[in-house]
N, C-alpha and C. Protein backbone atom coordinates (compact mmCIF):
# COMPACT_ATOMS: atom_id res chain seq x y z
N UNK A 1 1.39 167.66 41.90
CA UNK A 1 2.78 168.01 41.73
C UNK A 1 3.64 167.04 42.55
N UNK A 2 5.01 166.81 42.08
CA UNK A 2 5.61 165.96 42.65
C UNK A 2 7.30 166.45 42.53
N UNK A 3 8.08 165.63 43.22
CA UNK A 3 9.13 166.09 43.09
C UNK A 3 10.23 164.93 42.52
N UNK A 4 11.10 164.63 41.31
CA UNK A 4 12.11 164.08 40.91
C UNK A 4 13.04 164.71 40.24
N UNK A 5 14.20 163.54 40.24
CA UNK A 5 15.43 164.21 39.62
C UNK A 5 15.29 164.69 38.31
N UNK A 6 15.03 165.40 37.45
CA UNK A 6 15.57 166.06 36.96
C UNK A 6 16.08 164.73 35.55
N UNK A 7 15.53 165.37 34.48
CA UNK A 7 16.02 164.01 33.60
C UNK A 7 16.59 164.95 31.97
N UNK A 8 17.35 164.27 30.63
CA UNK A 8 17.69 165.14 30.20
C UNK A 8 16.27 165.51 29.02
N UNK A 9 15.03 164.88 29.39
CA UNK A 9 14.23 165.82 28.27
C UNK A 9 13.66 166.75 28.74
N UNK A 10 13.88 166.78 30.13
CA UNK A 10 13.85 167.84 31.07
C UNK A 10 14.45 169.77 29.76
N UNK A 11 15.42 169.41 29.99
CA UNK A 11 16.72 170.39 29.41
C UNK A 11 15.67 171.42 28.67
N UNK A 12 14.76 171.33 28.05
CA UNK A 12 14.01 172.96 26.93
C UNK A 12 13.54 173.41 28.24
N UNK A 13 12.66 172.58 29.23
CA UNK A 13 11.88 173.63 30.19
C UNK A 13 13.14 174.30 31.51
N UNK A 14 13.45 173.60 31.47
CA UNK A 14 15.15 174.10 32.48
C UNK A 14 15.54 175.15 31.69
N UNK A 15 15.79 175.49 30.91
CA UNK A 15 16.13 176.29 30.27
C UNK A 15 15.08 177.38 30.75
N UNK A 16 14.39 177.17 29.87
CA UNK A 16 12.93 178.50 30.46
C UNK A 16 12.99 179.02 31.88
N UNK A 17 12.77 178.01 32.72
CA UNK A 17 13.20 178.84 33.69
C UNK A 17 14.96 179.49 34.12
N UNK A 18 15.76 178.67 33.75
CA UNK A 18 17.19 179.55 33.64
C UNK A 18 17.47 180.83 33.19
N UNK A 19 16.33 180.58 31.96
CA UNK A 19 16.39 182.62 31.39
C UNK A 19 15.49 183.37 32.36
N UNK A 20 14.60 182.52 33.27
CA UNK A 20 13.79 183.45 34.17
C UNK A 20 14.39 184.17 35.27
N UNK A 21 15.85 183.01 35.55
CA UNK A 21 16.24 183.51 36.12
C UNK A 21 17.68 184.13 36.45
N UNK A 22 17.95 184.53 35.28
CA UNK A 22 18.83 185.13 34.68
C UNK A 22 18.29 186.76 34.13
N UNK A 23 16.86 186.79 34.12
CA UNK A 23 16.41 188.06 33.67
C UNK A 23 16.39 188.75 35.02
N UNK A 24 16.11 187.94 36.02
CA UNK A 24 16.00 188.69 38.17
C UNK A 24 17.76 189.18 37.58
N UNK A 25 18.42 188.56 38.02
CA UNK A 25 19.88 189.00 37.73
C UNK A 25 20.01 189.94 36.75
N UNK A 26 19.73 190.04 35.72
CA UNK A 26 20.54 191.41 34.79
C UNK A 26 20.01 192.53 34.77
N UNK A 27 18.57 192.06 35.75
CA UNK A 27 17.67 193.58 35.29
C UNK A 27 18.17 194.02 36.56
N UNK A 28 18.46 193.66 37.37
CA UNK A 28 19.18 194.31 39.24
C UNK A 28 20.59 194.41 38.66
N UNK A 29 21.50 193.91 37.75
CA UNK A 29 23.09 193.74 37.97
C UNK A 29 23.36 193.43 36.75
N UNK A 30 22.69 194.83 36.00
CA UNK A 30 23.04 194.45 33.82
C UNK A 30 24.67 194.73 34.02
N UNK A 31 25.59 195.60 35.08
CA UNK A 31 27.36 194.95 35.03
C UNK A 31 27.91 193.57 34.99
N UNK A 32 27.00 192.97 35.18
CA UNK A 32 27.54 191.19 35.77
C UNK A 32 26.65 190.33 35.14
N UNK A 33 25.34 190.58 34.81
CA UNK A 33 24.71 189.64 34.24
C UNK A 33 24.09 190.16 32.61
N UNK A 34 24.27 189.42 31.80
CA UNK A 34 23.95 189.38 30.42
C UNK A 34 22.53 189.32 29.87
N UNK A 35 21.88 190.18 29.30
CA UNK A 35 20.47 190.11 29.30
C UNK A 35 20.17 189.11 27.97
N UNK A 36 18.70 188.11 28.23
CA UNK A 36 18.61 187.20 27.38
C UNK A 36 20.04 185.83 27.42
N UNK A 37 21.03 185.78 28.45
CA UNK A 37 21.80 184.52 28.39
C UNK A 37 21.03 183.55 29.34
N UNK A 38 21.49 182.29 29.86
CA UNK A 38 21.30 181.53 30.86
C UNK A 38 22.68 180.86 30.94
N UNK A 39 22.48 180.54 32.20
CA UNK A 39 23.60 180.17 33.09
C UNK A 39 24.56 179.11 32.15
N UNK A 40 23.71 178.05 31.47
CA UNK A 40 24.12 176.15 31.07
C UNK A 40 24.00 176.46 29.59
N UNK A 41 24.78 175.62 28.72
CA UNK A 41 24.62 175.49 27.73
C UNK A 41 23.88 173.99 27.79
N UNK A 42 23.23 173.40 26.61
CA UNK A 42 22.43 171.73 26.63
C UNK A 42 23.36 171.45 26.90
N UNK A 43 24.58 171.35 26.37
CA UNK A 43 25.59 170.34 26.84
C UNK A 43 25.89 170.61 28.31
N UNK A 44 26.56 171.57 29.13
CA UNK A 44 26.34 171.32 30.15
C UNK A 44 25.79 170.59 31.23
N UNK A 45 24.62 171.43 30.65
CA UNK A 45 22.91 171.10 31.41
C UNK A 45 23.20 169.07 31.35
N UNK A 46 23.28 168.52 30.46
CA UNK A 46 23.15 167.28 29.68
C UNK A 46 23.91 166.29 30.77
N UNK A 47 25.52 167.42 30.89
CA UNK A 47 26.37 166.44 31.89
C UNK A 47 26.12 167.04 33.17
N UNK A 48 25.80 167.73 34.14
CA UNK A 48 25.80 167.83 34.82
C UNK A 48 24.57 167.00 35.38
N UNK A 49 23.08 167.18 34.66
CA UNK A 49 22.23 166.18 34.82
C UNK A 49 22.78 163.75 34.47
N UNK A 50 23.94 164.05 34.27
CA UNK A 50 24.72 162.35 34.49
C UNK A 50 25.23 162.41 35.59
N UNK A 51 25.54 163.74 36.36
CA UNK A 51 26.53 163.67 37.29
C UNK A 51 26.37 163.53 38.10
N UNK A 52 26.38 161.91 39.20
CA UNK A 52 25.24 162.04 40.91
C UNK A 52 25.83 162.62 41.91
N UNK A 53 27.17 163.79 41.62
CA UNK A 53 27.72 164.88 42.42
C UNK A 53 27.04 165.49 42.33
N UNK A 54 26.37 166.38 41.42
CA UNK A 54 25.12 167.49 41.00
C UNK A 54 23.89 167.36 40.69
N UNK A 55 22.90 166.73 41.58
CA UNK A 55 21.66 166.26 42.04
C UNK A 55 20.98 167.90 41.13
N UNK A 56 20.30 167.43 40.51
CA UNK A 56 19.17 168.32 40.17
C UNK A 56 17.90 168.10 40.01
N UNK A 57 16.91 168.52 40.90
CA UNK A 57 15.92 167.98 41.16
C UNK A 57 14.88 168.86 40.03
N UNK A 58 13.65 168.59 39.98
CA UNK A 58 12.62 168.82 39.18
C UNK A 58 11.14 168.64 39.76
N UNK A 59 10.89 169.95 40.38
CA UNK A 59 8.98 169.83 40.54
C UNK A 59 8.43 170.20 39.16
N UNK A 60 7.01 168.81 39.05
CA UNK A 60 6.54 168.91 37.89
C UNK A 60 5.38 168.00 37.93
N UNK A 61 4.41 168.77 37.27
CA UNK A 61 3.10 168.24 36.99
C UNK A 61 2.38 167.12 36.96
N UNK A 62 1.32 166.61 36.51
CA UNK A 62 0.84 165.41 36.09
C UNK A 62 1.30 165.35 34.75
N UNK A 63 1.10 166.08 33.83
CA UNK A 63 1.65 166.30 32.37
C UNK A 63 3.16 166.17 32.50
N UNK A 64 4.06 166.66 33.56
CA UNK A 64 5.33 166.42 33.40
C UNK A 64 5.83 167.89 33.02
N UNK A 65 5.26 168.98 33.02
CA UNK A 65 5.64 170.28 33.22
C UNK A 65 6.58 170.18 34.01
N UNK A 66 7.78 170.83 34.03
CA UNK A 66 8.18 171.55 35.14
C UNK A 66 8.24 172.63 35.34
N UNK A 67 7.66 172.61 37.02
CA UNK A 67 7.15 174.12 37.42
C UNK A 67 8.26 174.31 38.12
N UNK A 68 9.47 173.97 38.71
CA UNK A 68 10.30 174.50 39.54
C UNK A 68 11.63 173.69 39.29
N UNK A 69 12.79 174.10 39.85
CA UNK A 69 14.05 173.37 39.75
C UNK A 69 14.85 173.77 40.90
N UNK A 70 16.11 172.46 41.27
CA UNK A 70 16.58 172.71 42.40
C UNK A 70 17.95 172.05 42.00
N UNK A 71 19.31 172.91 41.60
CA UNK A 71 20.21 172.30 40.94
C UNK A 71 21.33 172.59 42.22
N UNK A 72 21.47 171.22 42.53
CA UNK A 72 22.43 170.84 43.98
C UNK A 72 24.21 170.55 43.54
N UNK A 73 25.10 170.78 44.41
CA UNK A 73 26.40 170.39 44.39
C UNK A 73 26.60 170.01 45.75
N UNK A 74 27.12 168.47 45.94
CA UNK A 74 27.94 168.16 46.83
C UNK A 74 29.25 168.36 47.11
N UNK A 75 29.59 169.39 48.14
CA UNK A 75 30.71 169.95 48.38
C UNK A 75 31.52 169.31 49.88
N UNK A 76 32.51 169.13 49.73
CA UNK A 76 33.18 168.98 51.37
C UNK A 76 34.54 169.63 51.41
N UNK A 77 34.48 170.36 52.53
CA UNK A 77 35.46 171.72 53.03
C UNK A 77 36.78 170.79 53.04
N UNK A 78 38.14 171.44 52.02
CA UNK A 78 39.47 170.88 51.95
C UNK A 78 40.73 171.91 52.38
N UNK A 79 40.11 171.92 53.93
CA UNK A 79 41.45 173.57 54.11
C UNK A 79 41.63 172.66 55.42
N UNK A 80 42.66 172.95 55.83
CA UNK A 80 43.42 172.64 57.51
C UNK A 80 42.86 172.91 58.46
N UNK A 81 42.12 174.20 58.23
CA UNK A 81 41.31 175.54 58.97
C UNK A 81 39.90 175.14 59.42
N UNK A 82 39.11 174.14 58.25
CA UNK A 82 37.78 173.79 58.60
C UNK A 82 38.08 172.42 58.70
N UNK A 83 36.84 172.02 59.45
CA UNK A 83 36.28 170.72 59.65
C UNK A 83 35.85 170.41 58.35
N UNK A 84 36.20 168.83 58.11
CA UNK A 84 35.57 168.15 56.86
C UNK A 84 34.30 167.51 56.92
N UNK A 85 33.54 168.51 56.61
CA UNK A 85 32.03 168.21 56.68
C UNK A 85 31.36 167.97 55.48
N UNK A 86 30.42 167.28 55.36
CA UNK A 86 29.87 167.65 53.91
C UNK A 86 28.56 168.23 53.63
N UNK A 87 28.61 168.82 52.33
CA UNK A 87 27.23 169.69 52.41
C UNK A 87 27.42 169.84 51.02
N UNK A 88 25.37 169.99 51.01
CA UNK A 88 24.70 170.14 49.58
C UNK A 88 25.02 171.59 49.19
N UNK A 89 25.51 171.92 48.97
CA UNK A 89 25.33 173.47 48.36
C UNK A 89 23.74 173.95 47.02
N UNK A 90 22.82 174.36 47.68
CA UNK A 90 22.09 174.60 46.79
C UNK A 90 22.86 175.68 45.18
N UNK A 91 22.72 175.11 44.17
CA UNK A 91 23.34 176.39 43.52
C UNK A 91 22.34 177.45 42.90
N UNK A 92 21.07 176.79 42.39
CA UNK A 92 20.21 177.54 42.24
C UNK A 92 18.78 176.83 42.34
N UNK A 93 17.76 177.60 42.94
CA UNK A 93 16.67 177.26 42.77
C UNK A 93 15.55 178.04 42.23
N UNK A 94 14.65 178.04 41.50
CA UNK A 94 13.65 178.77 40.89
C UNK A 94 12.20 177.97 40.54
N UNK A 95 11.22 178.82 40.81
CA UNK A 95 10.03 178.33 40.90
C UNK A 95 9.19 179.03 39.59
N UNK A 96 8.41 178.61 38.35
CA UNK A 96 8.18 179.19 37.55
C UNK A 96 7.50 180.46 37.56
N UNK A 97 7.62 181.89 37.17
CA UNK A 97 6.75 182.92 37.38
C UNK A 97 5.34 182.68 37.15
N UNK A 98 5.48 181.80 36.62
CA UNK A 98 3.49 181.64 36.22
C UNK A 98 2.65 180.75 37.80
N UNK A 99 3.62 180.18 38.39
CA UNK A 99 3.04 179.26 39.27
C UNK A 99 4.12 179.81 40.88
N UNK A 100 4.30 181.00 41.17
CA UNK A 100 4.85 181.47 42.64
C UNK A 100 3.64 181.45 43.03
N UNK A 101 3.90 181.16 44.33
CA UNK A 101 2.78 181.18 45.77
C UNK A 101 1.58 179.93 45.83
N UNK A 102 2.18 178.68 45.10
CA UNK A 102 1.84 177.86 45.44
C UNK A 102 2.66 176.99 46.24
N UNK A 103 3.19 177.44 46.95
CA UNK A 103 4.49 176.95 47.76
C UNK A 103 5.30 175.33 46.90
N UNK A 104 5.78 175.80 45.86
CA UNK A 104 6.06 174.59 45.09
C UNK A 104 7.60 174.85 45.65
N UNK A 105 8.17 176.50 45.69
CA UNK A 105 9.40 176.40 46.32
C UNK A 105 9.80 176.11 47.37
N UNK A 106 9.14 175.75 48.53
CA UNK A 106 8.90 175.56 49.34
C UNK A 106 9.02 174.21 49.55
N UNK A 107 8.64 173.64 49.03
CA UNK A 107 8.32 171.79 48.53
C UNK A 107 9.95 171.43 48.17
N UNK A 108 9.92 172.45 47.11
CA UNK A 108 11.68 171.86 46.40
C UNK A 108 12.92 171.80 47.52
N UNK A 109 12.84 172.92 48.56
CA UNK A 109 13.72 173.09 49.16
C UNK A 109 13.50 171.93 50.52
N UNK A 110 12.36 171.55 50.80
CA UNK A 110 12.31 170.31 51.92
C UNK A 110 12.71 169.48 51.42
N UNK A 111 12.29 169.23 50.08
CA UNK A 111 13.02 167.90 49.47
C UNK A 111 14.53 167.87 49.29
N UNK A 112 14.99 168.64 49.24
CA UNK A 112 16.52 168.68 49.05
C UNK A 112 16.83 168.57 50.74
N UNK A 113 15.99 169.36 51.56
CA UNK A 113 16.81 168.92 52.77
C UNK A 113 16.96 167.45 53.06
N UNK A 114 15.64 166.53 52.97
CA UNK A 114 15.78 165.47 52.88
C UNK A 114 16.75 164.41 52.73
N UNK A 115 16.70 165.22 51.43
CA UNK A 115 17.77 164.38 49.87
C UNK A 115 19.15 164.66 50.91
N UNK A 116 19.53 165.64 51.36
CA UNK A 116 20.77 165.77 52.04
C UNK A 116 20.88 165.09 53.48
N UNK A 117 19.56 165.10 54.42
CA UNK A 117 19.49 164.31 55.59
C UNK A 117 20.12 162.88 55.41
N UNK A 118 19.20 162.28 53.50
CA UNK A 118 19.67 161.30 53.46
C UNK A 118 21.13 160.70 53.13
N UNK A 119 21.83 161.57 52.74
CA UNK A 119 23.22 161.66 52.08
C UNK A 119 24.09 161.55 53.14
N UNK A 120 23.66 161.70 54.32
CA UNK A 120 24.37 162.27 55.80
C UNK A 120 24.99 163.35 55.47
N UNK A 121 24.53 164.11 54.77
CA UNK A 121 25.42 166.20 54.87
C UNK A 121 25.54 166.34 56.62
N UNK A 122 26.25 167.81 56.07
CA UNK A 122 25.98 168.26 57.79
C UNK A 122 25.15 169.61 58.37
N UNK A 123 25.21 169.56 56.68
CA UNK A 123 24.34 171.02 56.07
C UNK A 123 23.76 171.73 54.87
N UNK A 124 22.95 172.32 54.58
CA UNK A 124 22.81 172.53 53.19
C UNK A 124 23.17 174.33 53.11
N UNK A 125 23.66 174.41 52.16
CA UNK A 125 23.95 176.07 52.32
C UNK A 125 23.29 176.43 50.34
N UNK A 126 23.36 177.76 50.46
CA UNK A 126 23.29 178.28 48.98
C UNK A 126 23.85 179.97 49.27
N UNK A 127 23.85 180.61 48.20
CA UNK A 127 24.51 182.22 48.12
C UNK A 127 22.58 182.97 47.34
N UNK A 128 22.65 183.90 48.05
CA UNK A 128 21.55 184.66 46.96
C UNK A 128 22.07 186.20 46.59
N UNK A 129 22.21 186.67 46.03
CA UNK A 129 22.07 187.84 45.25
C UNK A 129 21.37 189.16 45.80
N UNK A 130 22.10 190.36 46.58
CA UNK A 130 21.92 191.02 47.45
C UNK A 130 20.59 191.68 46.80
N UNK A 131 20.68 191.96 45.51
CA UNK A 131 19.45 192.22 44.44
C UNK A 131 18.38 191.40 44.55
N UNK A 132 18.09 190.37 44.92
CA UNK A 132 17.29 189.16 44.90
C UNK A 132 16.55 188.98 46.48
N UNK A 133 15.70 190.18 46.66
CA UNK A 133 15.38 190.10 48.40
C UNK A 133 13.61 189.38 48.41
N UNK A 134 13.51 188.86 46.88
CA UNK A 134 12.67 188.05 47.61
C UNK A 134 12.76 186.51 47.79
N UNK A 135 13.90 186.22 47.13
CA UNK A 135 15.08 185.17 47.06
C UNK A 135 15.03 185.09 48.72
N UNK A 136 15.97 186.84 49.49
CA UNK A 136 16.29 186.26 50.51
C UNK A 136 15.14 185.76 51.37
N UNK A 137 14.30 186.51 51.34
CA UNK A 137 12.92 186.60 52.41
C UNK A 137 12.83 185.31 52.02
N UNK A 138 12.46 184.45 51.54
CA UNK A 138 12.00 183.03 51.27
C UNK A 138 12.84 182.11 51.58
N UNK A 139 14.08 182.31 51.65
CA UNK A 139 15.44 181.45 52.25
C UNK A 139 15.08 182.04 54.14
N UNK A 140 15.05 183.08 54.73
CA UNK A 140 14.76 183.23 56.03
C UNK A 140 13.40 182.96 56.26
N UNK A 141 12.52 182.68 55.59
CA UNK A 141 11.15 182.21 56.33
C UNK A 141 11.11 180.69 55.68
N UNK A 142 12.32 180.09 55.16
CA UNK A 142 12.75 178.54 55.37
C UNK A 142 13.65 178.26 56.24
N UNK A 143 14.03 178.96 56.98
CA UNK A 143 14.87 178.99 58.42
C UNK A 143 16.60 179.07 58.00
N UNK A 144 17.11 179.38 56.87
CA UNK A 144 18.45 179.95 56.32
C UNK A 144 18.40 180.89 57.29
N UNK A 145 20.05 180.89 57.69
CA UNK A 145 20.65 181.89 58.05
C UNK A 145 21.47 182.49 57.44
N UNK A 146 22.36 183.83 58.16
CA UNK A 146 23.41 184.44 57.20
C UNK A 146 24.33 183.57 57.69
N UNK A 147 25.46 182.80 56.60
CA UNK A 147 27.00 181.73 57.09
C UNK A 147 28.03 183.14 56.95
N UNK A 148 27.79 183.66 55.44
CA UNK A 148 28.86 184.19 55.40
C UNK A 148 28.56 185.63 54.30
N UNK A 149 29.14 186.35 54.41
CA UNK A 149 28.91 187.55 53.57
C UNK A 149 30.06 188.32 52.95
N UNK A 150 29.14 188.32 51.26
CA UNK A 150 30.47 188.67 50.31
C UNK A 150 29.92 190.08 50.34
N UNK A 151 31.17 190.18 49.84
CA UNK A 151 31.59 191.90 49.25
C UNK A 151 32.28 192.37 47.87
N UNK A 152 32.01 193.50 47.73
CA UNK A 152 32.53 194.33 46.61
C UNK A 152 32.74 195.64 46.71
N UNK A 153 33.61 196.26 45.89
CA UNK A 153 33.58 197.52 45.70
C UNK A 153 34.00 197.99 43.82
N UNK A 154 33.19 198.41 43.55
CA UNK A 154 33.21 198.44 41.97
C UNK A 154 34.48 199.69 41.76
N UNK A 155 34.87 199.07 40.89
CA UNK A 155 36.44 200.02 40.49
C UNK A 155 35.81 200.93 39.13
């Protein structure tokens, strides 16, 4: 297994896992998430994979499977209030259900730290889904902390 960017014949197996992980989301939060959608349309998927603002990486096989994905945004803070720092924002990462606990997620997320060490970030952050606690457990036993915490109250 190895880790690269992310290319567009990539786009059918990205997908597969996008509905994988879009099914964690609707089956915890069918108010907010759509059962059977994914996040990207090809076209999306298509430009955002041209875009070297939105690094999307790809663990994948000798065959060229991909078993995991790691779809990045470079962000830098534009308020008076914060320091202008920059940082990868993970937006999503997922490791295929057929292949968890081969620490392939694990792999994806060093490599992105990397990928950001090398960028000079100042940090990498992502959001997980209060529904999604094995999301979180795997972000805190990769040494994530809590930055910030959203809220709701359903009307």
């Amino acid at each position: 297994m190895y880790i690269r960017r992310a290319k567009t014949k990539d786009i059918p197996q990205l997908n597969r896992l996008l509905f994988q992980v879009n099914k964690v989301h609707s089956d915890g939060r069918p108010d907010l998430f759509k059962a059977g959608a994914k996040k990207y349309s090809d076209d999306e998927l298509k430009k955002i994979l041209e875009n070297d603002d939105m690094p999307v990486f790809a663990a994948v096989n000798d065959n060229e499977d991909v078993l995991g994905y790691a779809f990045c945004i470079f962000e830098t803070a534009h308020s008076g209030a914060m320091c202008n720092v920059k940082t990868l924002y993970i937006d999503d990462l997922c490791v295929d259900e057929t292949c968890r606990g081969q620490h392939i997620g694990t792999k994806l997320y060093h490599y992105v730290l990397d990928f950001a060490k090398g960028a000079d970030c100042y940090n990498v952050t992502l959001n997980v889904w209060a529904l999604n606690e094995n999301a979180r457990k795997f972000y805190e036993k990769c040494g994530l902390s809590v930055l910030k915490i959203g809220m709701e109250k359903i009307l």
